[in-house]
Protein backbone atom coordinates (compact mmCIF):
# COMPACT_ATOMS: atom_id res chain seq x y z
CA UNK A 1 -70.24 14.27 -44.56
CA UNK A 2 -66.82 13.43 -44.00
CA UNK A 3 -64.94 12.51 -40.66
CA UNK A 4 -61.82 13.07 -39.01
CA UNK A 5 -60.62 11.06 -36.12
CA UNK A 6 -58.29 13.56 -33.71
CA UNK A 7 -56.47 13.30 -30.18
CA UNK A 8 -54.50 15.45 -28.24
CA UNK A 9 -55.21 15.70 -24.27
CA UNK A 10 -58.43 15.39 -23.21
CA UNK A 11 -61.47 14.51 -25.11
CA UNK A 12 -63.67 17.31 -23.56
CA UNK A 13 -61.17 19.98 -24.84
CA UNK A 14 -61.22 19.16 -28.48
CA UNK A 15 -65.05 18.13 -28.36
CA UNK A 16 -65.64 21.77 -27.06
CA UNK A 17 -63.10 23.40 -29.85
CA UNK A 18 -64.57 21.83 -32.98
CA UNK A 19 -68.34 22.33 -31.78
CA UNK A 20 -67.96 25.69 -32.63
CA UNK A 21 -66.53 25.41 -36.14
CA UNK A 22 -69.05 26.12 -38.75
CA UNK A 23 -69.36 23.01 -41.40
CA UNK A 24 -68.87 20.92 -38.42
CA UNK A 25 -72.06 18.55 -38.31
CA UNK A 26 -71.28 16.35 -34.82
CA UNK A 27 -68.30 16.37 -32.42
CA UNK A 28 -68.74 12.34 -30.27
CA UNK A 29 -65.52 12.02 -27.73
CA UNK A 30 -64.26 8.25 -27.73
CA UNK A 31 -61.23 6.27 -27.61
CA UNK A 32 -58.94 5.07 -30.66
CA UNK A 33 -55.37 3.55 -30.94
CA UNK A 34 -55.42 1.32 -28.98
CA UNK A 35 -55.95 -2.61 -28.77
CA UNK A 36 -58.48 -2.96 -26.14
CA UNK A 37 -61.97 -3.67 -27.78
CA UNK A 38 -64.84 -1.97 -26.49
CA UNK A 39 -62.77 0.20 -23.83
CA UNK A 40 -64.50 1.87 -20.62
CA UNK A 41 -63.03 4.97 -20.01
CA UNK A 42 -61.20 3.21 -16.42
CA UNK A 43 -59.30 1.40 -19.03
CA UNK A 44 -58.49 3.79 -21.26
CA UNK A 45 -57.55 6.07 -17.97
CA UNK A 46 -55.58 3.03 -16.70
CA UNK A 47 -52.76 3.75 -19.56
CA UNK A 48 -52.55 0.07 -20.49
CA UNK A 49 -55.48 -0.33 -23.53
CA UNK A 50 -52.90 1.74 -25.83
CA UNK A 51 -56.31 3.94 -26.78
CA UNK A 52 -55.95 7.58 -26.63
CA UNK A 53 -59.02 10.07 -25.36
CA UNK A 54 -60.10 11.04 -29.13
CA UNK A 55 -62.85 13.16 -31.11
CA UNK A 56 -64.44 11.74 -33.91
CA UNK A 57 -65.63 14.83 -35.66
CA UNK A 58 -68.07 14.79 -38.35
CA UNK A 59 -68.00 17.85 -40.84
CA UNK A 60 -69.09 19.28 -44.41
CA UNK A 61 -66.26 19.17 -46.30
CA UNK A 62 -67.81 22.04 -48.87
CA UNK A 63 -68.20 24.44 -45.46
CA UNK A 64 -64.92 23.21 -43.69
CA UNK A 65 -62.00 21.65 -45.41
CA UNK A 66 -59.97 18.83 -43.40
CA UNK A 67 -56.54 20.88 -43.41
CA UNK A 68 -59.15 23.39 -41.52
CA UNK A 69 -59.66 21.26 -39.14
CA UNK A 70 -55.88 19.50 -38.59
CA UNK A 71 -55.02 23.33 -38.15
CA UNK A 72 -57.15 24.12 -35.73
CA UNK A 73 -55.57 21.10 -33.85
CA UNK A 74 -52.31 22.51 -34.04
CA UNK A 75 -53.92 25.53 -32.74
CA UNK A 76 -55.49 24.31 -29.60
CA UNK A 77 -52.78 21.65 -28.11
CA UNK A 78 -48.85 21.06 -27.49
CA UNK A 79 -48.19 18.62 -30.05
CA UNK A 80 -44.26 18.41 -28.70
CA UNK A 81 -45.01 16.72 -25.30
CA UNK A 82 -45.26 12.93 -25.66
CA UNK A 83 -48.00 11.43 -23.54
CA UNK A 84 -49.10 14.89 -21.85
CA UNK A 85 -51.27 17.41 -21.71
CA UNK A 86 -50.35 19.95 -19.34
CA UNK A 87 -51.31 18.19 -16.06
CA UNK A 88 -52.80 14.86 -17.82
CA UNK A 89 -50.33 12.19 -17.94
CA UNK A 90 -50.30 8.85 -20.16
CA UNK A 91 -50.39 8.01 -23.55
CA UNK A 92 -54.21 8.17 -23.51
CA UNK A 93 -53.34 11.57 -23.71
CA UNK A 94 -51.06 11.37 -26.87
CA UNK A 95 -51.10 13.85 -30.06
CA UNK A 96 -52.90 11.74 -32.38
CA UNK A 97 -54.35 11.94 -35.82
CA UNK A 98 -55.96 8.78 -37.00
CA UNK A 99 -56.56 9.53 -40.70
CA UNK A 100 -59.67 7.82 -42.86
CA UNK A 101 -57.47 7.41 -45.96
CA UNK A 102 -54.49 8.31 -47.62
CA UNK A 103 -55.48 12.01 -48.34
CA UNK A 104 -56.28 12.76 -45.31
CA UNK A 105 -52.60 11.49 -44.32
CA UNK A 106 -50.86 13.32 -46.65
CA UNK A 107 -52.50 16.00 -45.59
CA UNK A 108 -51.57 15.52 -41.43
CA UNK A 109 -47.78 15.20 -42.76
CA UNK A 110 -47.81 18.43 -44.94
CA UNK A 111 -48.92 20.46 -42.28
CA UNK A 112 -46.62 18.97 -39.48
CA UNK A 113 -43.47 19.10 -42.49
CA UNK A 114 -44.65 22.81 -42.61
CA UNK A 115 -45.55 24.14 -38.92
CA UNK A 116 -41.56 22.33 -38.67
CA UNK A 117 -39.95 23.65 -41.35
CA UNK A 118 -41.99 27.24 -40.07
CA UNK A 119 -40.31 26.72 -36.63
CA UNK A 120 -43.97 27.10 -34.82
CA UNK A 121 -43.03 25.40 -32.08
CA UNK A 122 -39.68 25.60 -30.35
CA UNK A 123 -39.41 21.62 -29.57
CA UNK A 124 -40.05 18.60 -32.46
CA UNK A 125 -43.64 17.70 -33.15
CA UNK A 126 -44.12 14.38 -31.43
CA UNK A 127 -47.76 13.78 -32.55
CA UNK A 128 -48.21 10.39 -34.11
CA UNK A 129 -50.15 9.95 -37.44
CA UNK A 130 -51.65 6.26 -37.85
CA UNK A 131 -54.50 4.93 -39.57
CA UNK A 132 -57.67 4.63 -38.30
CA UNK A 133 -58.48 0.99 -37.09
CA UNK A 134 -61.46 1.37 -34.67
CA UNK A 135 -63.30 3.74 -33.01
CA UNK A 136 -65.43 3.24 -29.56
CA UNK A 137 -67.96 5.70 -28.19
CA UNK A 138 -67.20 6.90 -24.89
CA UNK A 139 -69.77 7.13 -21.99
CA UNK A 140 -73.10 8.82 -22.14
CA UNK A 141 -71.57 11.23 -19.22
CA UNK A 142 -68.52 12.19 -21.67
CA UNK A 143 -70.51 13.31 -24.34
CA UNK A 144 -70.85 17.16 -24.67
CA UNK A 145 -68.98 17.65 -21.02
CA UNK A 146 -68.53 21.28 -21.50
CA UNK A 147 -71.71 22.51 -23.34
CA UNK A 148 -73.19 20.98 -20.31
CA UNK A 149 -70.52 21.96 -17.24
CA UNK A 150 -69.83 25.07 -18.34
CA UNK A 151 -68.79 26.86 -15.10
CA UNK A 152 -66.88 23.36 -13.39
CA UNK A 153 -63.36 24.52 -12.61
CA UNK A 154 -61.95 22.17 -14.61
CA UNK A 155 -63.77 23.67 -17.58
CA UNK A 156 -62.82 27.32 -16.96
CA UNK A 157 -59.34 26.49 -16.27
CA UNK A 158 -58.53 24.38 -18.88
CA UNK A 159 -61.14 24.19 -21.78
CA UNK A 160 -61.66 27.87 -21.72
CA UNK A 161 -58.10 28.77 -22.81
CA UNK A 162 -58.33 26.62 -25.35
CA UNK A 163 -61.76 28.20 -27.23
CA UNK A 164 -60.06 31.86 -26.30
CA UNK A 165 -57.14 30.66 -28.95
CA UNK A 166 -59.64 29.49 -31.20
CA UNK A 167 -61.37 32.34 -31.13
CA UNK A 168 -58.42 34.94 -31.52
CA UNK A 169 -56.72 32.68 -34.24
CA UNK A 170 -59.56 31.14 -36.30
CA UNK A 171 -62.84 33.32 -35.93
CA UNK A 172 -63.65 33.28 -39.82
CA UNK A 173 -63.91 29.57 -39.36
CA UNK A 174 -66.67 29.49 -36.19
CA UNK A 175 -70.38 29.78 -36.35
C-alpha cells in the first residue's frame, strides 16, 4: 500500500470522493501543513495552526495509480481559490498536496503544468504542493462523516455534488 496525503476544502468531501475509488484501501480525514502539533480540530478551524483539513488516503498502487488519484482531485475541487472552498473560509481550507517523495511531486507538478497549459480552469491554479512533514488524525466524530450522515443538509448540498462529478467523469475508476 501506498499513501497520498490531499487537501482541498473540507475533509468530509474528499474522504467521501476517494471511498469510492476502487484500489483505494482506507480514506482517515486529519490535519497537515501546519505547525501546531497534535491539532484539535477548534485549532485547526481557528485558522492560526497553519494545518489544512486533509485526507490521508491509503491505496493499491497496482489497482489505482497516484496520478489517478491527484486527478480525481482536480476533479472534485476549485484549485484557483486561495484559502476557500465555496462557503468555507481560511487556509485550513487550502488546495494542498503533501507528497510522500519526490515521485509523487513530480507527478502533482505535471498534472497542474498540464490542466494549465490545457486551460481547464479559467483562473491560475493556486494549490500548493509541499512535502509531507506530519500528519494528525482528526476526531473519532470526523471519521467517515458522510457514510454515516448521509441525508444532513450539509451532506446533500455540498458532498453530493461532488460524488455526482466523480461519478460522471471517473466511473471506470469506482467500485
Amino acid at each position: 500500500m501506498e499513501k497520498a496525503t490531499l487537501g482541498g476544502g473540507c475533509f468530509w468531501c474528499l474522504e467521501a470522493v476517494y471511498d469510492g475509488v476502487d484500489g483505494v484501501d482506507a480514506v482517515v480525514s486529519g490535519y497537515a501543513g501546519g505547525d501546531t502539533p497534535n491539532p484539535s480540530y477548534r485549532q485547526v478551524c481557528s485558522g492560526t495552526t497553519g494545518h489544512a483539513e486533509v485526507v490521508q488516503v491509503s491505496f493499491d498502487p497496482d489497482v489505482v495509480s497516484y496520478r489517478d488519484l491527484v486527478e480525481i482531485f482536480f476533479t472534485i475541487h476549485n484549485p484557483t481559490t486561495k484559502n476557500r472552498q465555496g462557503a468555507d473560509v481560511g487556509p485550513q481550507y487550502r488546495s494542498i498536496i503533501l507528497y510522500h517523495d519526490r515521485e509523487q511531486k513530480e507527478t502533482a507538478e505535471q498534472i497542474i503544468d498540464e490542466l494549465e497549459a490545457d486551460g481547464v480552469f479559467s483562473d491560475p491554479i493556486v494549490t500548493e504542493v509541499e512535502p509531507l512533514d506530519t500528519f494528525y488524525e482528526a476526531e473519532e466524530k470526523h471519521q467517515d462523516y458522510y457514510r454515516r450522515n448521509p441525508g444532513l443538509p450539509y451532506c446533500q448540498a455540498v458532498i453530493e455534488p461532488k460524488l455526482s462529478k466523480l461519478r460522471k467523469k471517473h466511473a471506470a475508476k469506482l467500485q
